[in-house]
Protein backbone atom coordinates (compact mmCIF):
# COMPACT_ATOMS: atom_id res chain seq x y z
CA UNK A 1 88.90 -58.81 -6.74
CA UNK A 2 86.91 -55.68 -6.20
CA UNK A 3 83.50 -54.21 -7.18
CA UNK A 4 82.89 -50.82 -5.35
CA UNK A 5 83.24 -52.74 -2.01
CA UNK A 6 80.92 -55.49 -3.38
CA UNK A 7 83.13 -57.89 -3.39
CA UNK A 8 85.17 -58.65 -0.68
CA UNK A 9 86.14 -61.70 -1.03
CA UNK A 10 85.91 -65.26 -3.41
CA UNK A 11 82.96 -65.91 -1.59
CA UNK A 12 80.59 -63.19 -2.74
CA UNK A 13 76.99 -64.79 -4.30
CA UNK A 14 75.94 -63.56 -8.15
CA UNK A 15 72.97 -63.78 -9.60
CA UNK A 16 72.66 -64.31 -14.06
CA UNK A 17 69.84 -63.27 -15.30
CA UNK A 18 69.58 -64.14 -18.98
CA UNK A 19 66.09 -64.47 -20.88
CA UNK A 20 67.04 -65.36 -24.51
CA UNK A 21 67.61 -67.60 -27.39
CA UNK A 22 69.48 -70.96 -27.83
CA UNK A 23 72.52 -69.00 -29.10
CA UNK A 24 72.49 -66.10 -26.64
CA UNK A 25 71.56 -68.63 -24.12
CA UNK A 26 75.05 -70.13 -24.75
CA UNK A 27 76.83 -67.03 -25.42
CA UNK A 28 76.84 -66.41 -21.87
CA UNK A 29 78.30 -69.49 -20.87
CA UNK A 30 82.41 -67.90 -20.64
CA UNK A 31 80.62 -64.89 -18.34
CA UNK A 32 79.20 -67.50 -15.69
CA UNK A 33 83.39 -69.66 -16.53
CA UNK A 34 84.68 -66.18 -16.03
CA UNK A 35 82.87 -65.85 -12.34
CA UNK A 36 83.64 -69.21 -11.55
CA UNK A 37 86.59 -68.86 -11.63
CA UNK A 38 86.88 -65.03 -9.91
CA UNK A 39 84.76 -66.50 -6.85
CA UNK A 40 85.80 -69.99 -6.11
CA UNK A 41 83.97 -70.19 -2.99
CA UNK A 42 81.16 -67.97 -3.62
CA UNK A 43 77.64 -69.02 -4.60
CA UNK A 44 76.55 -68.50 -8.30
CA UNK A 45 73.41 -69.11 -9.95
CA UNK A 46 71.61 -68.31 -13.26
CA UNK A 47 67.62 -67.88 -14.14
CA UNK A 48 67.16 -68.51 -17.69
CA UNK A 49 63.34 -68.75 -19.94
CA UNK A 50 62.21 -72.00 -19.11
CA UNK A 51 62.50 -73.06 -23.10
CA UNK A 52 66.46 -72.74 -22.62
CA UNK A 53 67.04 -73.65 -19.09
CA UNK A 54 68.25 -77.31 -20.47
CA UNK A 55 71.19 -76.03 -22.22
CA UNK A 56 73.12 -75.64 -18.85
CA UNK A 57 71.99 -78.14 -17.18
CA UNK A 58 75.08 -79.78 -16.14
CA UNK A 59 77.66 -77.01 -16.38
CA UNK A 60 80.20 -77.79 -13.56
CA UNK A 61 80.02 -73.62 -12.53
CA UNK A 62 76.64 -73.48 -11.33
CA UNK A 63 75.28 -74.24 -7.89
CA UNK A 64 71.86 -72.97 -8.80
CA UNK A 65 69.73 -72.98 -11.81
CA UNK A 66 66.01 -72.02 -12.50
CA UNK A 67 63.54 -70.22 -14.62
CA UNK A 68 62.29 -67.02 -14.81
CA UNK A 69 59.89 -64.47 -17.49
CA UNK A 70 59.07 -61.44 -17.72
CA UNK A 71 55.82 -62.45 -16.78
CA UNK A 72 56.65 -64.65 -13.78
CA UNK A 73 59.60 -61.82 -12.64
CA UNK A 74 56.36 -59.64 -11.51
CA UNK A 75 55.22 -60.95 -8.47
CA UNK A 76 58.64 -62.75 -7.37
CA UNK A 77 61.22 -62.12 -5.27
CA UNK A 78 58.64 -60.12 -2.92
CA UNK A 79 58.75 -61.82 0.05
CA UNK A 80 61.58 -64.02 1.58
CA UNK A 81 63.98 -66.14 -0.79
CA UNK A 82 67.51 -66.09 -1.91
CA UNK A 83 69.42 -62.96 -1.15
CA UNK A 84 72.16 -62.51 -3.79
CA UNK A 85 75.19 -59.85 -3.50
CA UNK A 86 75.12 -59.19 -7.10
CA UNK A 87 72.84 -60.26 -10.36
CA UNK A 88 74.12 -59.35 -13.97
CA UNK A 89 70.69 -58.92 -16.13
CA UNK A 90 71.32 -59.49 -19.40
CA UNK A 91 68.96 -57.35 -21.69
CA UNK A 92 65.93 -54.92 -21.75
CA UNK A 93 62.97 -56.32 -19.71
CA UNK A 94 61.74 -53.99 -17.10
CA UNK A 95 60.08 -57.02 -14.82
CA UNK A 96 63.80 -58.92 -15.03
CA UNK A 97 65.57 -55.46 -13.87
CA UNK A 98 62.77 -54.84 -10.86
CA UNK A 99 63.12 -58.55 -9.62
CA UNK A 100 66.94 -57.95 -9.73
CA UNK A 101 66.42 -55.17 -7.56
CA UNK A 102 64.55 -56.98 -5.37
CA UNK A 103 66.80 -60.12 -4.46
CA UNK A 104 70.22 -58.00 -4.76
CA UNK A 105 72.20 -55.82 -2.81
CA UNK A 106 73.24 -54.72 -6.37
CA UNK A 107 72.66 -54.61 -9.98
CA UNK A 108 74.22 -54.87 -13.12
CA UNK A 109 73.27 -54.52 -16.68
CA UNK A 110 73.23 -52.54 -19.99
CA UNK A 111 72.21 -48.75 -19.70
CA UNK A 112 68.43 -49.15 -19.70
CA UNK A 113 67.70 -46.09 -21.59
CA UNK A 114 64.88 -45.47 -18.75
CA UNK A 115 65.71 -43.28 -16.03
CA UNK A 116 63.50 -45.25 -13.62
CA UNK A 117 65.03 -48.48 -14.27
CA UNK A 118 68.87 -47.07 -14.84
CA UNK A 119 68.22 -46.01 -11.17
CA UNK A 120 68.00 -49.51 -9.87
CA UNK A 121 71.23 -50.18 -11.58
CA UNK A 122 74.24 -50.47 -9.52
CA UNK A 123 76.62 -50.40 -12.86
CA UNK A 124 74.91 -49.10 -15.82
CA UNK A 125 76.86 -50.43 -18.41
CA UNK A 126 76.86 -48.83 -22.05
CA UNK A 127 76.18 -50.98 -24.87
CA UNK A 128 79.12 -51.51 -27.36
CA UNK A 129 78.25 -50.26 -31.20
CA UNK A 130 80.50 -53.36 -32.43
CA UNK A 131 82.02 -56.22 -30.78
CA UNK A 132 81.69 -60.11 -30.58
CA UNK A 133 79.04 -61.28 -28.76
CA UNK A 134 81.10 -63.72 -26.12
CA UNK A 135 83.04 -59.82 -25.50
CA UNK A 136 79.72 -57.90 -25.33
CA UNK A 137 78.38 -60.60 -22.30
CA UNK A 138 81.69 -60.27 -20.86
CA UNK A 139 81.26 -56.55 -20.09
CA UNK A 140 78.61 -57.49 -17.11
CA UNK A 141 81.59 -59.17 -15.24
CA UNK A 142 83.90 -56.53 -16.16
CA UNK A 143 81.88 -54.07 -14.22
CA UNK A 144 82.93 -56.29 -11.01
CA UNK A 145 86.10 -57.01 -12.07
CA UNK A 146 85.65 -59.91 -13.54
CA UNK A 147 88.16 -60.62 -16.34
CA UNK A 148 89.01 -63.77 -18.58
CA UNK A 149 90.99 -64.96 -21.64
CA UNK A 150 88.85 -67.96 -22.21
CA UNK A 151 86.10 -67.49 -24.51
CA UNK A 152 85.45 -70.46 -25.85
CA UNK A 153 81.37 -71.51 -25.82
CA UNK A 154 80.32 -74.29 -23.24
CA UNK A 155 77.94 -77.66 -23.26
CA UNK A 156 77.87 -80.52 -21.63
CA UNK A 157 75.97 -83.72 -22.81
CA UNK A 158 74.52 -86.38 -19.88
CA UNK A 159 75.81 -90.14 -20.32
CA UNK A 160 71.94 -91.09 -20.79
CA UNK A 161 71.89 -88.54 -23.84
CA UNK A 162 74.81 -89.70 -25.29
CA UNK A 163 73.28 -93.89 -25.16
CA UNK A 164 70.45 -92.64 -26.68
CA UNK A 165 72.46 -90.30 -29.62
CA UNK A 166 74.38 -94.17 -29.97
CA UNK A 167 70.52 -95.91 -30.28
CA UNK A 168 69.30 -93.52 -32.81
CA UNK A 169 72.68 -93.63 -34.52
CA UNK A 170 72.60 -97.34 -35.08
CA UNK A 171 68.38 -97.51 -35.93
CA UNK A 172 69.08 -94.93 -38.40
CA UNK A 173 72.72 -94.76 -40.23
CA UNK A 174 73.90 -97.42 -42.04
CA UNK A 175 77.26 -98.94 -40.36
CA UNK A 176 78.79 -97.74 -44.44
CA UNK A 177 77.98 -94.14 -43.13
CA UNK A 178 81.24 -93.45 -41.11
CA UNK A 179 81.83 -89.99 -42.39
CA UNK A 180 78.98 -88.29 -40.40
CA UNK A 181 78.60 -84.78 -42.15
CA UNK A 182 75.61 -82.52 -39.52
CA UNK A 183 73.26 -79.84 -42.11
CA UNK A 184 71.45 -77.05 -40.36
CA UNK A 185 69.48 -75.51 -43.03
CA UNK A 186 67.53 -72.80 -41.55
CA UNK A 187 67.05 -70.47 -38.81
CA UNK A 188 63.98 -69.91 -36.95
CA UNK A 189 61.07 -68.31 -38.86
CA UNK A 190 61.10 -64.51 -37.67
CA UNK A 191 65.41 -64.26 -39.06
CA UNK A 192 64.54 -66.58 -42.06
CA UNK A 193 66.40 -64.19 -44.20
CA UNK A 194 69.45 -65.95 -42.65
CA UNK A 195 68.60 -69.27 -44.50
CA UNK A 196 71.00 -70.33 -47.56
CA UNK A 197 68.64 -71.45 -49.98
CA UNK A 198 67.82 -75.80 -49.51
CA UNK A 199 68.38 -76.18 -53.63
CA UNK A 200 72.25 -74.83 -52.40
CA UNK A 201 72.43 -77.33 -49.31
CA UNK A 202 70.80 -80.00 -51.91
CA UNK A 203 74.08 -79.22 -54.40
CA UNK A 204 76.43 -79.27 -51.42
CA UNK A 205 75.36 -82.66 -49.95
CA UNK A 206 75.33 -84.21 -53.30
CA UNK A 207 78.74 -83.32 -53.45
CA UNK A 208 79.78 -84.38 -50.00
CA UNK A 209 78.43 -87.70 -50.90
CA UNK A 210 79.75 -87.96 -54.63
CA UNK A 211 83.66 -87.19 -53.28
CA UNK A 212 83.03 -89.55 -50.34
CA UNK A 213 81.32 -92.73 -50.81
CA UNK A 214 81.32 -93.54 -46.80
CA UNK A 215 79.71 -89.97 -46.23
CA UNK A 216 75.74 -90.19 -44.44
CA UNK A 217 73.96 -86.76 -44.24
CA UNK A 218 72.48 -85.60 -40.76
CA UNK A 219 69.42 -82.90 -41.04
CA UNK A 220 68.84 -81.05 -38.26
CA UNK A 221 66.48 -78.81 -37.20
CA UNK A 222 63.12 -78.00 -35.19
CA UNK A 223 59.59 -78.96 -35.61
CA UNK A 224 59.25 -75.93 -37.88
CA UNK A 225 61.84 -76.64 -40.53
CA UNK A 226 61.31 -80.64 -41.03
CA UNK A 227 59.51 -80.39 -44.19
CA UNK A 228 62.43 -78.75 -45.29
CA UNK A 229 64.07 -81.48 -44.26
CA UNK A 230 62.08 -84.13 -45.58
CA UNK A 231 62.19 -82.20 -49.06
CA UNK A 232 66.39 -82.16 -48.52
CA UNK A 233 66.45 -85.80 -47.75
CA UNK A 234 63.78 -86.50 -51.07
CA UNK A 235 66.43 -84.88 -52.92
CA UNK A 236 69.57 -87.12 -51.51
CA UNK A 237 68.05 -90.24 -51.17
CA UNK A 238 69.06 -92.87 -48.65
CA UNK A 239 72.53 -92.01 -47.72
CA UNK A 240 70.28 -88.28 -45.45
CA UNK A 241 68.48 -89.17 -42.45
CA UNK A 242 66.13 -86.78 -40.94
CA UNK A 243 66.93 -85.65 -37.55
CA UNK A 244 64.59 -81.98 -37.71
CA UNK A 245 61.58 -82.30 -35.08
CA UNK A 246 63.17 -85.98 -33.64
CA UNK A 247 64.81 -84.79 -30.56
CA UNK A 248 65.11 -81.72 -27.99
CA UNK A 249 68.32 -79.89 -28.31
CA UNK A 250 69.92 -82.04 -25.75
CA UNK A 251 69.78 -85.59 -27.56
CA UNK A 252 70.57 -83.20 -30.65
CA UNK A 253 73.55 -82.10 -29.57
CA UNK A 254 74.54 -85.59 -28.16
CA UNK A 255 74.46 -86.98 -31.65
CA UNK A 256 75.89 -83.49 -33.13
CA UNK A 257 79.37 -85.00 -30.76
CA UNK A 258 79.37 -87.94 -33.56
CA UNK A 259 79.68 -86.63 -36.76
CA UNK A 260 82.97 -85.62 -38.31
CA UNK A 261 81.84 -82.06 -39.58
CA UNK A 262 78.75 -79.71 -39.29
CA UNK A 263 77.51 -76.64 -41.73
CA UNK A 264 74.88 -74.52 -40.82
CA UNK A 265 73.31 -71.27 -41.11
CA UNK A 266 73.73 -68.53 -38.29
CA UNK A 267 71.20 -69.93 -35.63
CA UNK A 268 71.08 -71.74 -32.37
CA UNK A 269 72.79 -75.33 -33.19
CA UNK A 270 75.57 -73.68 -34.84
CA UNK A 271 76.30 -71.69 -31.37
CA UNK A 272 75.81 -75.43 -29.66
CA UNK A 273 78.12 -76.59 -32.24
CA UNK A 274 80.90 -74.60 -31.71
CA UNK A 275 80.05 -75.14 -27.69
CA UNK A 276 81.25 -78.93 -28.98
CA UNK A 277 83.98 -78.20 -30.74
CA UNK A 278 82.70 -79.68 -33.62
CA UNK A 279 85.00 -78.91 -37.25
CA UNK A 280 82.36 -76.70 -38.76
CA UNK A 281 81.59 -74.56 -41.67
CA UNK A 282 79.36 -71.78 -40.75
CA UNK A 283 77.07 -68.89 -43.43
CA UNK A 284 76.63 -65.79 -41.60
CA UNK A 285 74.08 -63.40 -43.20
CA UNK A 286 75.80 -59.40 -43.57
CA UNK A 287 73.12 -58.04 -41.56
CA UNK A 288 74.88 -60.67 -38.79
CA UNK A 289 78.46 -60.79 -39.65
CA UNK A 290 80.05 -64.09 -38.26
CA UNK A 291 83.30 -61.90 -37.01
CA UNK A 292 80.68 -60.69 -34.19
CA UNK A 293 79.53 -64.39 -33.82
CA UNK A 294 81.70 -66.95 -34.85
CA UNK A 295 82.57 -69.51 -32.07
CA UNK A 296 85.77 -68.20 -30.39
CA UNK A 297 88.35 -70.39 -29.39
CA UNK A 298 87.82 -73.02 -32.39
CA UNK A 299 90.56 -74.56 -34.19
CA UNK A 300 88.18 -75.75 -36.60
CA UNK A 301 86.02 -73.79 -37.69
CA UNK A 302 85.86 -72.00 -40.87
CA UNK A 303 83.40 -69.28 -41.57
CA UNK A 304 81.56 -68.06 -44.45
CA UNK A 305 80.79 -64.06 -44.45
CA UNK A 306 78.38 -63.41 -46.82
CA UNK A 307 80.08 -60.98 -49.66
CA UNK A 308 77.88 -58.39 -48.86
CA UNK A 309 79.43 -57.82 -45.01
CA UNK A 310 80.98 -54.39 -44.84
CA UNK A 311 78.89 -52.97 -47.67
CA UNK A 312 75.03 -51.64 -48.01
CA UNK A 313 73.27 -54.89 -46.43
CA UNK A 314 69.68 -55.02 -45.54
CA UNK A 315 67.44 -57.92 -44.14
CA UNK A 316 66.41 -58.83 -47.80
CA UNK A 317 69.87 -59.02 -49.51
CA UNK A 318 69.81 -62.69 -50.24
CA UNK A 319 71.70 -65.31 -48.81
CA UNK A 320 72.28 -67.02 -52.54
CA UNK A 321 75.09 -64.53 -52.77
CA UNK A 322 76.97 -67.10 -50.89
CA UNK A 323 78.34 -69.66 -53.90
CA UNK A 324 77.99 -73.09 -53.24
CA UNK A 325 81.36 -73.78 -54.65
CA UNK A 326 82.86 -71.38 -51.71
CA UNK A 327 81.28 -73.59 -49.14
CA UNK A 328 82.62 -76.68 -50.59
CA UNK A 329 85.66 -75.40 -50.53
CA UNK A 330 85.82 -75.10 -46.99
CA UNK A 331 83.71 -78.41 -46.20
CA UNK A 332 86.55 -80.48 -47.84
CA UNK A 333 89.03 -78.75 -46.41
CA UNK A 334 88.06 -80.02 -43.05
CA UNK A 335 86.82 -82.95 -44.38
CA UNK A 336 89.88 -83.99 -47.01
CA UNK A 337 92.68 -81.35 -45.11
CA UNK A 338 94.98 -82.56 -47.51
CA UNK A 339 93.05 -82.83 -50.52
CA UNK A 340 93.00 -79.07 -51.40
CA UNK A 341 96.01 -77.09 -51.06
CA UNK A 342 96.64 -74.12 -49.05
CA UNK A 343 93.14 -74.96 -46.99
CA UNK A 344 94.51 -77.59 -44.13
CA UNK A 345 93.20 -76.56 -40.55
């Protein structure tokens, strides 16, 4: 393994830097497998926003894990601390590149577009026009020679989450409900135009529990989208339970390991969803097309593009394009695999 004399050895220490989203948070979960695995006895750690640094708590490949902002990346990393041989930054923020500088013999991220900050950069690495996400992360490690062929998304629940996912399961889902189906309805506020409208989730879950009398209903979501919820669950009645605003994403993704199937919008649980390996049916906006986002890896996964992808597609072209009868489809087949021919996993 070689990186322009970097790396010597499997013992070389790397630095992620990665200030995002749920999703993008886990999108860069095969990178840090990927490094893992190139330096077995090396020293890797990752800074993430302090909203997201839960979602890898627990991942066998770290030895280190922390916080870090914009804000905060000012005035570290100035005096003594953690010397690191490399750090991969993952996006634009000029405070994240300096602070890179600062703790690391060398740095690696996207082409900066700023000449002062490109010269910090040890690999300036261009930006693809078109290409999967997992891909896109995977270019940071590529610039050490870093290479992998496993690209599947990565999460790991605590035993204590999963007791409590079993507690809320049996307060709140009758023991008839054995055919757990997960809903994410919406995405957060500022990509809203993402959202399949609720009166199409509110046809789809009637159906789900018309074909399959043991079916219960799981609504997800954050503080932000639980009226939604609560209007979803109005319109269902007894056999929906309310999980939006409940639980952090942790417990939320300890109960998402129960159910039999999961459909949501393009947001963060679907990305912690496919991290499960959860049979899902996922809506992916044009502007967004799911073959640059889909969960790779997944046997069971079926994805919706929205008919628009390919064509003229702007923020406001409307996600009630998407039919319900084209999601049901795909929610029985995973559901019923042998109830609808031609659509078995």
């Amino acid at each position: 393994m070689t990186g322009g004399g970097v790396v010597v050895d499997g013992r070389a220490s790397i630095l992620v830097i990665n200030v995002a989203r749920i999703g993008d948070t886990l999108l860069v979960t095969p990178a840090i497998r990927a490094l893992r695995e190139a330096f077995p006895g090396g020293k890797i750690g990752c800074l993430l926003h302090p909203a997201r640094v839960e979602l890898l708590r627990g991942l066998p490949w770290l030895d280190a894990l922390g916080t870090i902002t914009p804000k905060t990346a000012r005035w570290r990393g100035r005096i003594g601390g953690m010397r690191w041989d490399v750090a991969l930054v993952y996006g634009k923020d000029a405070p994240l590149i300096r602070y890179a500088a600062r703790v690391a013999e060398r740095v690696v991220a996207f082409k900066q577009g700023r000449e002062e900050l490109d010269q910090l950069l040890w690999r300036a690495v261009e930006a693809p026009g078109d290409m999967h996400a997992v891909h896109e992360r995977l270019l940071l490690p590529q610039a050490i020679g870093v290479t992998t062929r496993d690209f599947r998304l990565a999460f790991f629940p605590s035993e204590a989450e999963r007791a409590r996912a079993a507690g809320f399961m049996d307060r709140n889902v009758p023991a008839t409900g054995k055919r757990l189906v997960a809903m994410q309805t919406a995405s957060f506020p500022t990509k809203s135009y993402r959202d399949w409208p609720i009166e199409s989730f509110a046809d789809l879950g009637r159906r789900i529990l018309d074909a399959y009398p043991d079916a219960h209903l799981i609504l997800l979501g954050g503080k932000e989208s639980r009226k939604r919820a609560a209007w979803l669950a109005g319109q269902l009645g007894p056999r929906a339970t309310v999980l939006a605003g409940r639980m952090g994403i942790r417990d939320t993704a300890a109960v998402l390991e129960r159910v039999r199937l999961y459909v949501g919008v393009d947001t963060g649980p679907t990305h912690l969803a496919g991290a499960l390996g959860i049979p899902m049916v996922a809506l992916y906006h044009c502007h967004h097309p799911g073959r640059n986002l889909v969960p790779l890896g997944h046997d069971r996964l079926r994805a919706i593009e929205h008919p628009a992808t390919g064509s003229r597609c702007t923020r406001e072209t409307p996600m009630s394009m998407i039919p319900v009868e084209a999601v049901w489809r795909q929610v029985r087949s995973l559901l019923d695999p042998v109830g609808i021919r031609g659509c078995a996993p």
